[in-house]
N, C-alpha and C. Protein backbone atom coordinates (compact mmCIF):
# COMPACT_ATOMS: atom_id res chain seq x y z
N UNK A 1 0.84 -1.19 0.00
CA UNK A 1 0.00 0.00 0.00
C UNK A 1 0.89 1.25 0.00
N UNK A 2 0.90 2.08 -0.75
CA UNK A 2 1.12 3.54 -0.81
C UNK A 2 0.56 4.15 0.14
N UNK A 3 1.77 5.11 0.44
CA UNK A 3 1.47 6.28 1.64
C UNK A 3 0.84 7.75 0.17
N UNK A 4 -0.17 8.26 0.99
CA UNK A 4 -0.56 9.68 0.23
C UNK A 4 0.54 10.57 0.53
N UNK A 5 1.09 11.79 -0.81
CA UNK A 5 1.78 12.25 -0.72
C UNK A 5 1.71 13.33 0.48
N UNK A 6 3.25 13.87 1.22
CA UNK A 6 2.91 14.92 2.01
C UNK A 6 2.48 15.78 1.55
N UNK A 7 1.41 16.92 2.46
CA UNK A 7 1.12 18.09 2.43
C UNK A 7 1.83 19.00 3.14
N UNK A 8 2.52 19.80 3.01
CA UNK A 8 2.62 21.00 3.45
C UNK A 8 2.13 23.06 2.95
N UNK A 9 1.77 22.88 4.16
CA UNK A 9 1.25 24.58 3.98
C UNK A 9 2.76 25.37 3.76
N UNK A 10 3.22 26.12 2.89
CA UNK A 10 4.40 27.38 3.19
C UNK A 10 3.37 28.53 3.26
N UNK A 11 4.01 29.23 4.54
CA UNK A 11 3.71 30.60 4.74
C UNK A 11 5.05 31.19 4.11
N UNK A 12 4.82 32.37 3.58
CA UNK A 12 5.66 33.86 3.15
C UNK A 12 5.61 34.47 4.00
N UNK A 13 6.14 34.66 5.20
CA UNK A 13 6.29 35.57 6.03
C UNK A 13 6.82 37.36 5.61
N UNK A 14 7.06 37.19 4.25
CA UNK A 14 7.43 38.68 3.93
C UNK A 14 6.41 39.05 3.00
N UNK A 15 5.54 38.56 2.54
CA UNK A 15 4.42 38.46 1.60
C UNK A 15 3.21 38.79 3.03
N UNK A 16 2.97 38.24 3.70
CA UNK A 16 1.62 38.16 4.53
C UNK A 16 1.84 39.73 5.50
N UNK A 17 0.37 39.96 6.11
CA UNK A 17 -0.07 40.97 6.51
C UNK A 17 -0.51 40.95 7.37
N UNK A 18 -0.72 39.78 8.27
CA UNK A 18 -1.55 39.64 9.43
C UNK A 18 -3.11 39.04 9.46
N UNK A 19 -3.33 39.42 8.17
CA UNK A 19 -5.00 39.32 8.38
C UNK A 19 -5.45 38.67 9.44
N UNK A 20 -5.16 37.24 9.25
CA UNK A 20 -5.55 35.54 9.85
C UNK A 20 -6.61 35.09 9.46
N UNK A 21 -6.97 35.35 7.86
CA UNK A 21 -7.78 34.38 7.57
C UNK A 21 -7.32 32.63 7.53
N UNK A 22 -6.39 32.62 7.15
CA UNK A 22 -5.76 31.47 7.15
C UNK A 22 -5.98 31.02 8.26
N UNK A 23 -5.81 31.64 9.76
CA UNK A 23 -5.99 30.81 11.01
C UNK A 23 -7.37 30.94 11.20
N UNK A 24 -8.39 31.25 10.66
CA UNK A 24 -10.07 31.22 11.00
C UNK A 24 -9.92 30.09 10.12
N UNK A 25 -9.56 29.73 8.94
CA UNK A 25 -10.21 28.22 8.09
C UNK A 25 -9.35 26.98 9.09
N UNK A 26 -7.75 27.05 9.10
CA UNK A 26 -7.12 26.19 9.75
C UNK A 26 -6.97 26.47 11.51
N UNK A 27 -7.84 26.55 12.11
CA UNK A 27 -7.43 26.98 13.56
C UNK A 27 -6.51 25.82 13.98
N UNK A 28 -7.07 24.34 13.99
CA UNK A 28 -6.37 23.66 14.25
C UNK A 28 -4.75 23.16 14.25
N UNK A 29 -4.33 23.89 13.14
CA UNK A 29 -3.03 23.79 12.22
C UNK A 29 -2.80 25.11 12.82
N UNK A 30 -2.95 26.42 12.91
CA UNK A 30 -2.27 27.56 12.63
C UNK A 30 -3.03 28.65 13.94
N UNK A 31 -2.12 29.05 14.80
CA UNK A 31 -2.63 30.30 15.45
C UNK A 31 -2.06 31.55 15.26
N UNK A 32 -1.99 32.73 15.48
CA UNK A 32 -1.57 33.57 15.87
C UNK A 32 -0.53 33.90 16.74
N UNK A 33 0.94 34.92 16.06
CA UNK A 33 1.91 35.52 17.25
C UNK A 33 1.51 36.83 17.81
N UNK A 34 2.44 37.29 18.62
CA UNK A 34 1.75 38.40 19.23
C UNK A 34 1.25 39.95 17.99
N UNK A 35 2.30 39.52 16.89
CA UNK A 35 1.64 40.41 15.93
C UNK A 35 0.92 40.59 15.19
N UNK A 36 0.13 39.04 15.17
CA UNK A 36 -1.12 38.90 14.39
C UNK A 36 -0.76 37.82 13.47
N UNK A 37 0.48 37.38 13.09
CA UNK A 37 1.01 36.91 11.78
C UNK A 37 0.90 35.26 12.26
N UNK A 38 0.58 33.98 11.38
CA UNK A 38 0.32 33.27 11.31
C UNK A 38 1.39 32.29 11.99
N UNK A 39 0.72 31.26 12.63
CA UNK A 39 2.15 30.15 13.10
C UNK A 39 1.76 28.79 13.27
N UNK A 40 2.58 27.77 13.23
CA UNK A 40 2.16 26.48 13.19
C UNK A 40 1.77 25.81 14.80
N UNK A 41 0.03 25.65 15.21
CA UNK A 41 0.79 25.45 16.63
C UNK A 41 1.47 24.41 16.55
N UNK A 42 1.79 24.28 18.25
CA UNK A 42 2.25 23.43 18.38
C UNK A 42 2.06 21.22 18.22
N UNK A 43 0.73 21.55 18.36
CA UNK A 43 0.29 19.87 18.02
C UNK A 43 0.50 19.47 16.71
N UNK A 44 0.77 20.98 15.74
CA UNK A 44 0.99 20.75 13.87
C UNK A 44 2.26 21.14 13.28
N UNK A 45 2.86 21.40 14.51
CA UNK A 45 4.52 21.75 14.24
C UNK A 45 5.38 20.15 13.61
N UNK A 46 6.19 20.24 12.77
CA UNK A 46 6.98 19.25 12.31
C UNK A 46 8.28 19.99 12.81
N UNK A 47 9.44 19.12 13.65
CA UNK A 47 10.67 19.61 13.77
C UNK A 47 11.31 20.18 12.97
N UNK A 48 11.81 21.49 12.69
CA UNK A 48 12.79 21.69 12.07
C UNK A 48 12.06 22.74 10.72
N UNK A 49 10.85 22.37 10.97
CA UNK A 49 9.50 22.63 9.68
C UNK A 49 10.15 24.15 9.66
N UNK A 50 9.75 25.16 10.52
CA UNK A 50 9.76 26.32 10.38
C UNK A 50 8.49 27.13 9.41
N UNK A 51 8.65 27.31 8.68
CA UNK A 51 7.10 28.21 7.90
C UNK A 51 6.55 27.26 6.93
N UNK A 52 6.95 25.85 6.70
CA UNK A 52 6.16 25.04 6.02
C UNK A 52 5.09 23.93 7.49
N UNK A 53 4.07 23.79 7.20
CA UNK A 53 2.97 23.30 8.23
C UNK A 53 2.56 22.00 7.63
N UNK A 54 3.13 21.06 7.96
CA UNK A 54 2.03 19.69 7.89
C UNK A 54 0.97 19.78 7.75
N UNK A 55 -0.52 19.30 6.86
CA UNK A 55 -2.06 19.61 6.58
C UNK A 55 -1.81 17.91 6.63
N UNK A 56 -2.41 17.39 7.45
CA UNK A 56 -3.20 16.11 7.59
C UNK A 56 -4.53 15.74 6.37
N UNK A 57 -4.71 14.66 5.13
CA UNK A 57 -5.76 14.56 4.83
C UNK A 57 -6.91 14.55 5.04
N UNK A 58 -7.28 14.96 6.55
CA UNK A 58 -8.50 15.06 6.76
C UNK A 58 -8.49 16.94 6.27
N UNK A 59 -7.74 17.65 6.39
CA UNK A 59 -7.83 19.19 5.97
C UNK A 59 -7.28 19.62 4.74
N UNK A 60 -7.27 18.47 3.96
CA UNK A 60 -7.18 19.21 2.36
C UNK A 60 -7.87 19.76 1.96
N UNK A 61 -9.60 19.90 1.91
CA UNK A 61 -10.40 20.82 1.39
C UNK A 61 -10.31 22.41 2.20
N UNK A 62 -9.81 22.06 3.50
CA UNK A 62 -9.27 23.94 4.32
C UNK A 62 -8.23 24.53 3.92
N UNK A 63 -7.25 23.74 3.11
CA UNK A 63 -5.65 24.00 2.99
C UNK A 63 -6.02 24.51 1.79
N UNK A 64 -6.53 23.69 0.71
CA UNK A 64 -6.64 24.61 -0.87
C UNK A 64 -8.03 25.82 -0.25
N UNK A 65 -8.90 25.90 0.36
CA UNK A 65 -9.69 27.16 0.78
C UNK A 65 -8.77 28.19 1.20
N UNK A 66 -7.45 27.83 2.04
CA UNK A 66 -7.03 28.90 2.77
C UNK A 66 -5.95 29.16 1.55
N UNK A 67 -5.44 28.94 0.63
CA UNK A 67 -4.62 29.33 0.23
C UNK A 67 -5.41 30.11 -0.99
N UNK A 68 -6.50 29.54 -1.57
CA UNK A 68 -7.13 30.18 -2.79
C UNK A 68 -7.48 31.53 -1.95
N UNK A 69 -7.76 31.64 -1.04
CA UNK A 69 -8.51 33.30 -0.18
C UNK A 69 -7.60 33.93 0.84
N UNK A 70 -6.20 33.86 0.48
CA UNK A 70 -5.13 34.17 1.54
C UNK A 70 -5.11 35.94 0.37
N UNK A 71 -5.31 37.28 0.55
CA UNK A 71 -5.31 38.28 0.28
C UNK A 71 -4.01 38.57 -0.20
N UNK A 72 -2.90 38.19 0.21
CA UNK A 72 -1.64 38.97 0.10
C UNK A 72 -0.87 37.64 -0.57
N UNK A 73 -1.80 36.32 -0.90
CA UNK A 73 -0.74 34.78 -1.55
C UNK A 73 0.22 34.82 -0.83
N UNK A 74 0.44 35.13 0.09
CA UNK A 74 1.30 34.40 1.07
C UNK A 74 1.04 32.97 1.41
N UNK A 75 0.27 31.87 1.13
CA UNK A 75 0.48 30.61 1.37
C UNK A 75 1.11 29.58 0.10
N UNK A 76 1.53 29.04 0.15
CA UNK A 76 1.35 28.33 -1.30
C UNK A 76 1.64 26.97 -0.65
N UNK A 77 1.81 25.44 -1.27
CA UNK A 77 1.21 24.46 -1.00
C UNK A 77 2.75 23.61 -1.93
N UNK A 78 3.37 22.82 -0.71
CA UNK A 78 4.50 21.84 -1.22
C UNK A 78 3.68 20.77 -1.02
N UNK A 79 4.12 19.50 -1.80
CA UNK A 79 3.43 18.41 -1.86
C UNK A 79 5.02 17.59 -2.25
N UNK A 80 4.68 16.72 -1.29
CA UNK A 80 6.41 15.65 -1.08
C UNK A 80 5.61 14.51 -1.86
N UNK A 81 6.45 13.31 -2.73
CA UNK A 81 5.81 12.29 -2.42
C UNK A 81 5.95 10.63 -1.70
C-alpha cells in the first residue's frame, strides 16, 4: 500500500499581513503571534519545519480554501511524495 503524498502549507512571512484568515479556516493547524502573523501550533509543528505546516488529509479541502482566499498569496502548497 502507498502512503498519500505529504502536504505542506508554506507561509511567506514577507508576503503576509496579518489578516488571519488562514488561522479562522485552519485553527487547528495555525494560530496567531503576538503580531497577528500566522504560526504552526504546536500539536501541527513538524521539527525543524519552520514556515512550512504539515495539513493532515482530513484538511485538504481547508488548505486549498485557505490558500485560494489568503489576500496577500502568502500561502502556497508543497506536496512531497
Amino acid at each position: 500500500m502507498t502512503r498519500p503524498p505529504e502536504s505542506l502549507l508554506h507561509i511567506d512571512w514577507t508576503a503576509c499581513d496579518g489578516r488571519g484568515l488562514c488561522t479562522e479556516i485552519l485553527p487547528d493547524l495555525l494560530g496567531r503571534d503576538d503580531w497577528g502573523y500566522p504560526q504552526a501550533r504546536a500539536s501541527a509543528r513538524a521539527p525543524g519545519a519552520g514556515s512550512d505546516v504539515p495539513v493532515p488529509q482530513s484538511r485538504i479541502v481547508a488548505r486549498d480554501e485557505a490558500v485560494a482566499l489568503c489576500p496577500r498569496l502568502a500561502l502556497s502548497l508543497i506536496i512531497r511524495p
